[in-house]
C-alpha atoms as a PDB file:
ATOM      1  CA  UNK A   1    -116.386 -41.155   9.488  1.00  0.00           C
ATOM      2  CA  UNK A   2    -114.239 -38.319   7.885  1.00  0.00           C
ATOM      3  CA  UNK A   3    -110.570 -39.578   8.115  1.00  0.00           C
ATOM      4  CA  UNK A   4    -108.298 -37.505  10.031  1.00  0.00           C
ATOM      5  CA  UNK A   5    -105.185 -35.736   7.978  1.00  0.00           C
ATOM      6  CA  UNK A   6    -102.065 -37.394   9.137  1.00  0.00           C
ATOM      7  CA  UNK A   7    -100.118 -33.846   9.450  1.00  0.00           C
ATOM      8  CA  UNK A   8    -101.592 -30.948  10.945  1.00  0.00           C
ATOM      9  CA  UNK A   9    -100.260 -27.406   9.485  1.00  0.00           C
ATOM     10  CA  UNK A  10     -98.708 -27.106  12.507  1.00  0.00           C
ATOM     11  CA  UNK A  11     -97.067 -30.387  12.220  1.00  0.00           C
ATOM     12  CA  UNK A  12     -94.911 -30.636   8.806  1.00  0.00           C
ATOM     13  CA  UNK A  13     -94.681 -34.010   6.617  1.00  0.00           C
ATOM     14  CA  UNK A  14     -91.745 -36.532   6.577  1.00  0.00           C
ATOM     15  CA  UNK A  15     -90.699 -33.828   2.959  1.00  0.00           C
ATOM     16  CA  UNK A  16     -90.851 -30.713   4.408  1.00  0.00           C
ATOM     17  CA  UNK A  17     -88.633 -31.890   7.338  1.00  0.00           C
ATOM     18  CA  UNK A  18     -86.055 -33.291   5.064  1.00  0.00           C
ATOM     19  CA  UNK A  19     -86.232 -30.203   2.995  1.00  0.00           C
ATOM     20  CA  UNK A  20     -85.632 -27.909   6.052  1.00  0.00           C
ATOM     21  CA  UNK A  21     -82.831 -29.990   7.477  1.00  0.00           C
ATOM     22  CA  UNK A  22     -80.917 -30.359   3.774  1.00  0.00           C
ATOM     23  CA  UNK A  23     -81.520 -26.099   3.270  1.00  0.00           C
ATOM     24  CA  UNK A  24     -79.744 -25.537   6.940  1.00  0.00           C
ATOM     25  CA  UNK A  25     -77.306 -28.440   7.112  1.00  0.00           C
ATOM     26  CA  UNK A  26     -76.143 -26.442   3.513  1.00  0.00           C
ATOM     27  CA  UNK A  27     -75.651 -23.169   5.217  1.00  0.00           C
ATOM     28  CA  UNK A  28     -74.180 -24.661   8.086  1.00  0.00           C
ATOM     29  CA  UNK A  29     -71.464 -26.191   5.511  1.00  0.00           C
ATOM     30  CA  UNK A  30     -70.868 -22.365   3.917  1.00  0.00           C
ATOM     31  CA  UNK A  31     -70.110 -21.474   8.016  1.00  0.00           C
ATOM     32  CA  UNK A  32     -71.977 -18.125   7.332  1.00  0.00           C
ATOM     33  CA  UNK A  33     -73.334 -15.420   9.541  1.00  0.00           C
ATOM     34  CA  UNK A  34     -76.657 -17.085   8.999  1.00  0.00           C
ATOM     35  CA  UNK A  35     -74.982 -20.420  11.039  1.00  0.00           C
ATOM     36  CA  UNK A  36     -76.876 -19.453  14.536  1.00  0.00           C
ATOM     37  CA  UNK A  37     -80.683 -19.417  12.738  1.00  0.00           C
ATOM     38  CA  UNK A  38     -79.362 -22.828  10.797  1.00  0.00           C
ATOM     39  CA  UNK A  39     -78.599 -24.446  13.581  1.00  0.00           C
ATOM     40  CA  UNK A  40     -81.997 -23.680  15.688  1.00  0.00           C
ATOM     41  CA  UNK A  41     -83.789 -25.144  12.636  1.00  0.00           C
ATOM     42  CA  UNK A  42     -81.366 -28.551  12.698  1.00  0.00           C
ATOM     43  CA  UNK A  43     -82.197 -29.224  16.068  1.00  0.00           C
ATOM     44  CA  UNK A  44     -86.327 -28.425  15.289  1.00  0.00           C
ATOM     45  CA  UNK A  45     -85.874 -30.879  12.240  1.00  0.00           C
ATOM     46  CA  UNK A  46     -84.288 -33.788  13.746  1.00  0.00           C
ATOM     47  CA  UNK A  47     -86.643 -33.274  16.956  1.00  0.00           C
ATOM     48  CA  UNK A  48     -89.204 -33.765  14.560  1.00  0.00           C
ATOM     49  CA  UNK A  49     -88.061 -36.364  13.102  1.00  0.00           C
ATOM     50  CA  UNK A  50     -87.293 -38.635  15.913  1.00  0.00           C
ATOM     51  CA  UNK A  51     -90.404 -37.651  16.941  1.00  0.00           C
ATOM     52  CA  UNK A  52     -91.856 -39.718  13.855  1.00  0.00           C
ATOM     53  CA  UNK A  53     -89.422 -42.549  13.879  1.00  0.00           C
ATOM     54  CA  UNK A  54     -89.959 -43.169  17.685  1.00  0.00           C
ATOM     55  CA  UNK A  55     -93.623 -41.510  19.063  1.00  0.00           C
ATOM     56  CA  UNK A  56     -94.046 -39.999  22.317  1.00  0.00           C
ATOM     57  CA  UNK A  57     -95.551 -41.308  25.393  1.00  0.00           C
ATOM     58  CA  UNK A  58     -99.026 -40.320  24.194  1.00  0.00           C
ATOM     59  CA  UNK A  59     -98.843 -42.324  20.899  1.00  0.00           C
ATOM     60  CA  UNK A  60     -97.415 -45.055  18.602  1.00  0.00           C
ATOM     61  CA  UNK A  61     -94.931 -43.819  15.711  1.00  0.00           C
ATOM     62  CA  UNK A  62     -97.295 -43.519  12.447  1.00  0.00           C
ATOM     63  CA  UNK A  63     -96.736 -46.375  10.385  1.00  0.00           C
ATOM     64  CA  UNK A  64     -97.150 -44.415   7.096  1.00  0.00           C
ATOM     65  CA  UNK A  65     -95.663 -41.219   8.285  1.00  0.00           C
ATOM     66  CA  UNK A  66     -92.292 -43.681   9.051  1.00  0.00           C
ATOM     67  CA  UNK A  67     -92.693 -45.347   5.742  1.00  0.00           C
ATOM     68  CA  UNK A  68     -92.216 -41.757   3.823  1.00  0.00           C
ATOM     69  CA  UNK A  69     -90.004 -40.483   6.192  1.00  0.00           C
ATOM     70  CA  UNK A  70     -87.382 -43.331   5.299  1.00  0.00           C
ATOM     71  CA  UNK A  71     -87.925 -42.909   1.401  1.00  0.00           C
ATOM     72  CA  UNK A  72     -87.308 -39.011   1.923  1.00  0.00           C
ATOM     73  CA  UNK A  73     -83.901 -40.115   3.334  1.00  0.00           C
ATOM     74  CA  UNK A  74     -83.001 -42.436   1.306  1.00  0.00           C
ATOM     75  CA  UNK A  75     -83.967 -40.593  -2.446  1.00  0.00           C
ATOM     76  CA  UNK A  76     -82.554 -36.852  -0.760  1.00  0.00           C
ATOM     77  CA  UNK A  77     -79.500 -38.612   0.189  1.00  0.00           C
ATOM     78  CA  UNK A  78     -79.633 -36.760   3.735  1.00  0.00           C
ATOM     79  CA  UNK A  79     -78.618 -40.143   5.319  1.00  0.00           C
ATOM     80  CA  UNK A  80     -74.819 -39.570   3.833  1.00  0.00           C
ATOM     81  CA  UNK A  81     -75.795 -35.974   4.310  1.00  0.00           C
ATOM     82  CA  UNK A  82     -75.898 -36.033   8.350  1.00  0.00           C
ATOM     83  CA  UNK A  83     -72.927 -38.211   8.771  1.00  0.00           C
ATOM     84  CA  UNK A  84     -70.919 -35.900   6.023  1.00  0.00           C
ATOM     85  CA  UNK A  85     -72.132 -33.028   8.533  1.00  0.00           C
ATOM     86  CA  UNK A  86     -72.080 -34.220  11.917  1.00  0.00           C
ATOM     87  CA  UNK A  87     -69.156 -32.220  13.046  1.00  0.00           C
ATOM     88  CA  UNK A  88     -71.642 -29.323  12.380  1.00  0.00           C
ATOM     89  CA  UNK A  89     -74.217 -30.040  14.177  1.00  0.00           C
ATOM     90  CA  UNK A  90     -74.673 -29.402  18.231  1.00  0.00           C
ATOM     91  CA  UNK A  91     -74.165 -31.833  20.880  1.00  0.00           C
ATOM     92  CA  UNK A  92     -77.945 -32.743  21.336  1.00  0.00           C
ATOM     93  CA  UNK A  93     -77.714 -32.407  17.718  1.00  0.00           C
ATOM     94  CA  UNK A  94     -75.451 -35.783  17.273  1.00  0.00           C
ATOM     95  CA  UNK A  95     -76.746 -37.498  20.089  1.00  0.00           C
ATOM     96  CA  UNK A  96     -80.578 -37.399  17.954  1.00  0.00           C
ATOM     97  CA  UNK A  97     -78.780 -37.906  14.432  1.00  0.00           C
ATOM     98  CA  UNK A  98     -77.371 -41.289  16.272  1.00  0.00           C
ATOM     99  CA  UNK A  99     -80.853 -42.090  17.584  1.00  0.00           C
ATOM    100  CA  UNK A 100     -82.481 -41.454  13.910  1.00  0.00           C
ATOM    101  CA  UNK A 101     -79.587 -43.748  12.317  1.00  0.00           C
ATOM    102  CA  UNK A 102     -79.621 -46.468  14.628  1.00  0.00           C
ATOM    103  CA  UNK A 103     -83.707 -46.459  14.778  1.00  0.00           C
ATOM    104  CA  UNK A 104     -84.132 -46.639  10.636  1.00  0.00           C
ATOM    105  CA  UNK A 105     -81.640 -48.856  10.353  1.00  0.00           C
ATOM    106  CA  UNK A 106     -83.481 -51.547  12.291  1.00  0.00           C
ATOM    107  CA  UNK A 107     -86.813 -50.868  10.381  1.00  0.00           C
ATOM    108  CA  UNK A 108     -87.984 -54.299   8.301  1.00  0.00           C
ATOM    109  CA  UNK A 109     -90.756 -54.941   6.477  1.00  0.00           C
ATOM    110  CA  UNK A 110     -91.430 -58.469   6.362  1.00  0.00           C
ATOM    111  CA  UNK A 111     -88.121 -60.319   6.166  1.00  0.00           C
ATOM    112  CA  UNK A 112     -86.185 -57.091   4.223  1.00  0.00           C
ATOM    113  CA  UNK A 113     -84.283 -54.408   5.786  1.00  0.00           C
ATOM    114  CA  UNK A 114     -84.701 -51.457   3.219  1.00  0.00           C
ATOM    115  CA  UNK A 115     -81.949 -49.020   5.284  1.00  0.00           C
ATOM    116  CA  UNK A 116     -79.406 -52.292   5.220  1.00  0.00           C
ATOM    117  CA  UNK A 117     -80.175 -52.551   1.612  1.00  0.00           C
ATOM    118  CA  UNK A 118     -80.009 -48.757   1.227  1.00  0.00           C
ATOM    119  CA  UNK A 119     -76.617 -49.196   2.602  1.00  0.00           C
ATOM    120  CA  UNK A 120     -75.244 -52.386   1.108  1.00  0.00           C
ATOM    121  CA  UNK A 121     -75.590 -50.428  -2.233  1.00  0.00           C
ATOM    122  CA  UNK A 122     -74.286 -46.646  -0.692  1.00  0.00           C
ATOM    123  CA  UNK A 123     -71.075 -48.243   1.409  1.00  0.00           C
ATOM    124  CA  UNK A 124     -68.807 -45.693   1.401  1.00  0.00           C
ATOM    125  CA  UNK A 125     -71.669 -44.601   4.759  1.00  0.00           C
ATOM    126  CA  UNK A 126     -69.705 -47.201   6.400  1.00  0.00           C
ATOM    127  CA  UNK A 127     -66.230 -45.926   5.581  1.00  0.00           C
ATOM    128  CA  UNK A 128     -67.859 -42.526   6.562  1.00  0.00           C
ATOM    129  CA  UNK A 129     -68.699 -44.108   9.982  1.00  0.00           C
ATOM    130  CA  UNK A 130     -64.991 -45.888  10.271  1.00  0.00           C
ATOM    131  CA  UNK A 131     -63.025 -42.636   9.313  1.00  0.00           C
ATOM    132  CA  UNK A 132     -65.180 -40.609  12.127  1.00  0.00           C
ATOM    133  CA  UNK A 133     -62.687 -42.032  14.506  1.00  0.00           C
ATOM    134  CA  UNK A 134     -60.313 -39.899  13.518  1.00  0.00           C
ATOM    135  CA  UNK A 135     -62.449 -36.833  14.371  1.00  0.00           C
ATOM    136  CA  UNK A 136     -62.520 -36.489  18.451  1.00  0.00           C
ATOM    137  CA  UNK A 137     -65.898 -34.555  18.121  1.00  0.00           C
ATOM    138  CA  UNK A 138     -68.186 -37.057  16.607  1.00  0.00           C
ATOM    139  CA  UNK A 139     -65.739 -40.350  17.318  1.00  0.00           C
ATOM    140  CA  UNK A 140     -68.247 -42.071  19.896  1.00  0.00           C
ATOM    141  CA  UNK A 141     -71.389 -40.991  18.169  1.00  0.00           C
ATOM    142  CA  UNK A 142     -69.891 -43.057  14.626  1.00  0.00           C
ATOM    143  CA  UNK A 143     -68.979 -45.823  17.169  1.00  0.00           C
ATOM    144  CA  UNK A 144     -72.283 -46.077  17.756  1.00  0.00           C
ATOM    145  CA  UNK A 145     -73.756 -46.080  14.328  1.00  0.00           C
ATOM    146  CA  UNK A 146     -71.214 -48.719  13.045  1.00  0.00           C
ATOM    147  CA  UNK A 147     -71.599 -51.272  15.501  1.00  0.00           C
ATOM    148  CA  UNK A 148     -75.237 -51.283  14.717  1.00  0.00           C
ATOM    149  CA  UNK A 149     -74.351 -51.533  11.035  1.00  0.00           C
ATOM    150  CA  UNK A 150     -72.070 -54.817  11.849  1.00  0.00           C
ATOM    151  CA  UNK A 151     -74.841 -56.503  13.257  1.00  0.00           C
ATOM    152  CA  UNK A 152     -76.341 -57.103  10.379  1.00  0.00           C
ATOM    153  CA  UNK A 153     -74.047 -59.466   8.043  1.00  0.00           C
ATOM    154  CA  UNK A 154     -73.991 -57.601   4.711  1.00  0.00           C
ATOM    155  CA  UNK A 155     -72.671 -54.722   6.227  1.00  0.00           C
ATOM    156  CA  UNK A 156     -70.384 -57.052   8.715  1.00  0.00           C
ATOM    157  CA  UNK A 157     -69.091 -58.243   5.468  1.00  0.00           C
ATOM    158  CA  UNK A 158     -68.322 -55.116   3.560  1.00  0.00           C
ATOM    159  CA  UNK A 159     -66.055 -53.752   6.195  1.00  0.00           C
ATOM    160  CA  UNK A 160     -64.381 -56.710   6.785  1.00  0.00           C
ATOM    161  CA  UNK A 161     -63.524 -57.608   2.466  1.00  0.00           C
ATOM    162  CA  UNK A 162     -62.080 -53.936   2.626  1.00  0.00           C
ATOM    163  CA  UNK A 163     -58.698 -52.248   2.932  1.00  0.00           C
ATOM    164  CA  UNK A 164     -60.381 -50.594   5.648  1.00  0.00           C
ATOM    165  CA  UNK A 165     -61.064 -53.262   8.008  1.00  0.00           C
ATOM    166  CA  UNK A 166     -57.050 -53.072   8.829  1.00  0.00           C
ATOM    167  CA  UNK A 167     -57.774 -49.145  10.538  1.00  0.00           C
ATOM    168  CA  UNK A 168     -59.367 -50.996  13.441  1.00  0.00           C
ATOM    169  CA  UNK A 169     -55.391 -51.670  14.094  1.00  0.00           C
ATOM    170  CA  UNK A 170     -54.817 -48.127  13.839  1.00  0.00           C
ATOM    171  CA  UNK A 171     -57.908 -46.470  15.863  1.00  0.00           C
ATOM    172  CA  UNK A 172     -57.526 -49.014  18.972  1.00  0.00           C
ATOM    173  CA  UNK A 173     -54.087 -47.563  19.674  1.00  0.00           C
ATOM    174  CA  UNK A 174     -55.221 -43.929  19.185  1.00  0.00           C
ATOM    175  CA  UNK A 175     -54.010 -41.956  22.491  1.00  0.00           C
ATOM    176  CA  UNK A 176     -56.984 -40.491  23.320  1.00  0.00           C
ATOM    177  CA  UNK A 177     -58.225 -43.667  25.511  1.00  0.00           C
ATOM    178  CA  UNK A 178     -62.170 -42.958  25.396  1.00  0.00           C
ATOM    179  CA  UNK A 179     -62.027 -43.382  21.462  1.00  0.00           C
ATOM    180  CA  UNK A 180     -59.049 -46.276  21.507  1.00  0.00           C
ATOM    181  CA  UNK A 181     -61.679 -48.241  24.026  1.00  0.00           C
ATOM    182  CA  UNK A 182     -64.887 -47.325  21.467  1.00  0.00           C
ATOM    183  CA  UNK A 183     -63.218 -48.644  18.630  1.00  0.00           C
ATOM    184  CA  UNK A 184     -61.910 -51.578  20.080  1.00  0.00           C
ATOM    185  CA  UNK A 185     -65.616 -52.047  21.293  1.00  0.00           C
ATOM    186  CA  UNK A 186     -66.593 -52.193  17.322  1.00  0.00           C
ATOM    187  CA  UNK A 187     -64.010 -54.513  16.727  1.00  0.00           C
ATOM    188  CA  UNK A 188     -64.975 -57.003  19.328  1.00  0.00           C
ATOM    189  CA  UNK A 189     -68.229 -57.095  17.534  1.00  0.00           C
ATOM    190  CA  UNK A 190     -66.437 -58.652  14.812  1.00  0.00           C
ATOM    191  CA  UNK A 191     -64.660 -61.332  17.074  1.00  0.00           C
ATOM    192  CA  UNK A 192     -67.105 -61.559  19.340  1.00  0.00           C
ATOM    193  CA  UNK A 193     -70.732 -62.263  17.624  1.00  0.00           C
ATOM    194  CA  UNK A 194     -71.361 -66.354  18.403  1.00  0.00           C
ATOM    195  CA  UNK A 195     -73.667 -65.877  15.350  1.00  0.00           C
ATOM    196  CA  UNK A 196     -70.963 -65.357  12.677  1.00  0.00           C
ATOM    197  CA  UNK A 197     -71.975 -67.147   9.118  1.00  0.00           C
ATOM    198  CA  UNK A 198     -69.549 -69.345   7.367  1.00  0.00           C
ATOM    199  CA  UNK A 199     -68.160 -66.204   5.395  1.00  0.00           C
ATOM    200  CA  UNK A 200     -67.291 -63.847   8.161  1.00  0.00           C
ATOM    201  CA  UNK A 201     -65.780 -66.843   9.653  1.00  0.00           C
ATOM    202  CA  UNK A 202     -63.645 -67.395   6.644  1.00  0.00           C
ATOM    203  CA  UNK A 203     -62.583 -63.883   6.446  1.00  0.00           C
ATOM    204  CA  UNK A 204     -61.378 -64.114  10.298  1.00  0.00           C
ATOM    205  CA  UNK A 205     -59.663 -67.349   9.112  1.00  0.00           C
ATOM    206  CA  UNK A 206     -57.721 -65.666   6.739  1.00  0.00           C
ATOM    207  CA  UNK A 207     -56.594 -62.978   8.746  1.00  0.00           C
ATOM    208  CA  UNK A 208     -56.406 -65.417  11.357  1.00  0.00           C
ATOM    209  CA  UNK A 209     -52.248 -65.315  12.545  1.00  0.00           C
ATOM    210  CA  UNK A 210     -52.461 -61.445  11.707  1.00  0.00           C
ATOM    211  CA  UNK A 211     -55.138 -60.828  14.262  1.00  0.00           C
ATOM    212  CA  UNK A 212     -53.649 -63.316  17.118  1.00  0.00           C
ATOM    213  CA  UNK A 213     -50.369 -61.633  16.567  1.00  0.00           C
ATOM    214  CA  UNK A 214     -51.960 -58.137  16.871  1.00  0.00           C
ATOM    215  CA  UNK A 215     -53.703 -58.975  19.521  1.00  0.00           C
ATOM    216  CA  UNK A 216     -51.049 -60.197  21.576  1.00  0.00           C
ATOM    217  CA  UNK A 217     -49.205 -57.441  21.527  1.00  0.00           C
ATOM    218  CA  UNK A 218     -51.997 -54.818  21.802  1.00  0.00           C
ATOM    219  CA  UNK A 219     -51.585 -52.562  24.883  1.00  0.00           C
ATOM    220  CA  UNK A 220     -49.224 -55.006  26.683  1.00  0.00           C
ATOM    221  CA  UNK A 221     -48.880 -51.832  29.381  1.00  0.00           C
ATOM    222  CA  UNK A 222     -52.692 -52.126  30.958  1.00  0.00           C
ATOM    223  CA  UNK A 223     -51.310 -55.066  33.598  1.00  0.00           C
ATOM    224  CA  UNK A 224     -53.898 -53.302  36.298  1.00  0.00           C
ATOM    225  CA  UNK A 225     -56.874 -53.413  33.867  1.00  0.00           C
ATOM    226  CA  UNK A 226     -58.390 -56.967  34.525  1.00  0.00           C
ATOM    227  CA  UNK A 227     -61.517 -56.737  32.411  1.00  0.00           C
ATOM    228  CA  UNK A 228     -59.702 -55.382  29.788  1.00  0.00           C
ATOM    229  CA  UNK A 229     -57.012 -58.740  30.002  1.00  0.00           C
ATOM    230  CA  UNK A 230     -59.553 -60.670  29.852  1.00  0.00           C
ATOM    231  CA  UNK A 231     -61.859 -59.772  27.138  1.00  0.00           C
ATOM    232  CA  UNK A 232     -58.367 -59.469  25.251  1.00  0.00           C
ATOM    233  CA  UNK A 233     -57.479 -63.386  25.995  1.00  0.00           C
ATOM    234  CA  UNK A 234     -61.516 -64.185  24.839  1.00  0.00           C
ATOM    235  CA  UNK A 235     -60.938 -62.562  21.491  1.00  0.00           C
ATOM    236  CA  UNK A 236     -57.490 -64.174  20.808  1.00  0.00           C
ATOM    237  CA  UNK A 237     -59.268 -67.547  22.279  1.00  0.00           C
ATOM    238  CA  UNK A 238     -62.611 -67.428  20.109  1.00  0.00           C
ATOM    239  CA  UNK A 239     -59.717 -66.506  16.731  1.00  0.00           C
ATOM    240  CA  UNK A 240     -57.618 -69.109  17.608  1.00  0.00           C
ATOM    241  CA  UNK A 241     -60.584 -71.463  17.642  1.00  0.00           C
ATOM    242  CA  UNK A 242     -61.659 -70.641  14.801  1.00  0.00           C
ATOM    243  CA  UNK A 243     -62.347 -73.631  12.277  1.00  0.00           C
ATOM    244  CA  UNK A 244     -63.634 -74.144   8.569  1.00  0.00           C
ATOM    245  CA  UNK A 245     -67.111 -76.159   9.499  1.00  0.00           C
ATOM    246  CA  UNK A 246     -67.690 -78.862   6.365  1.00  0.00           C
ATOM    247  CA  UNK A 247     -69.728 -77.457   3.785  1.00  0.00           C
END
């Protein structure tokens, strides 16, 4: 039986898709008159390629076609690329660039996660992610990429060794409330996660009086928010219990 080709000429390969999406995500930087055309071809690019990463109702996402889809993003670089750019890029624009992240980022193969890897050794993506709540426009959609990151405990780890890690202070205390709330969403991860490993927990340890103290005092003025009181007094609970378990 003559095997099927896995792309149609209709339908273009995991490549040509990356190729198309760097080209316009580049003219969308230069803000040209060209910007309206780039953006069209953005939105065709990452349909496609959610298309690939996820299927449709009719059929299964192609193994293969997945397989070259994350090498194109990781050799291109157009992972950093679309977070770099997301400001850019339209509303159902982010809201698919989100999908894409999150989706590759769970991919394994056996026991290895290539996109944690891919990120463990590229970790200023994380930093990328943190800053974004800073910018009002794309401030939920990093939200969303970064507490998928800090699931997984290298990248859990590489925020929390860093400078960084002491923003969180900064962003849940932002005025704007909806981005304040996200980011102390992200943070609760963190806390939260009754699977910490011994070296998240020490890193909490150390930080340990900082974060109660913080804590404490963090928006003392929400009396009439109950859920918000209490999944304050469960974070400052699960630090304060916090102990070094015996090697």
């Amino acid at each position: 039986m003559k095997k099927m080709p896995l792309f149609s000429k209709s339908h273009k390969n995991p490549a040509e898709i990356v190729k198309i999406l760097k080209d316009n995500l580049a003219i969308l930087e230069k803000q040209d008159k060209k910007t309206d055309k780039a953006s069209e071809e953005v939105s065709k690019s990452l349909q496609a390629m959610k298309e690939i990463l996820c299927g449709t109702n009719e059929k299964e996402p192609p193994t293969e076609a997945v397989a070259q889809l994350a090498q194109e993003l990781y050799s291109s670089g157009l992972l950093v690329t679309l977070i770099a750019d997301l400001q850019l890029i339209d509303f159902e624009g982010k809201k698919d660039v989100t999908q894409i992240f999150n989706n590759i980022l769970r991919r394994q193969i056996g026991t290895r996660s290539p996109t944690v890897e891919y990120i463990s050794a590229h970790p200023h993506i994380l930093f990328m992610l943190l800053k974004g709540y800073e910018a009002p426009q794309i401030a939920l959609r990093c939200g969303i990429m970064l507490r998928e990151c800090i699931r997984h405990e290298p990248l859990a780890k590489i925020i929390l060794f860093s400078n960084q890690f002491r923003d969180f202070f900064k962003y849940v205390e932002l005025s704007t409330f909806d981005i304040a709330s996200d980011a102390f969403a992200t943070f609760k991860v963190f806390v939260a996660s009754p699977h910490k490993t011994q070296p998240i927990v020490e890193i909490l340890l150390k930080n340990q009086p900082k974060l109660i103290e913080f804590l404490s005092s963090f928006q003392k003025e929400r009396t009439d928010d109950e859920q918000f009181a209490d999944e304050k007094n469960y974070l400052i609970k699960q630090i304060r219990d916090l102990k070094k378990t015996a090697p």
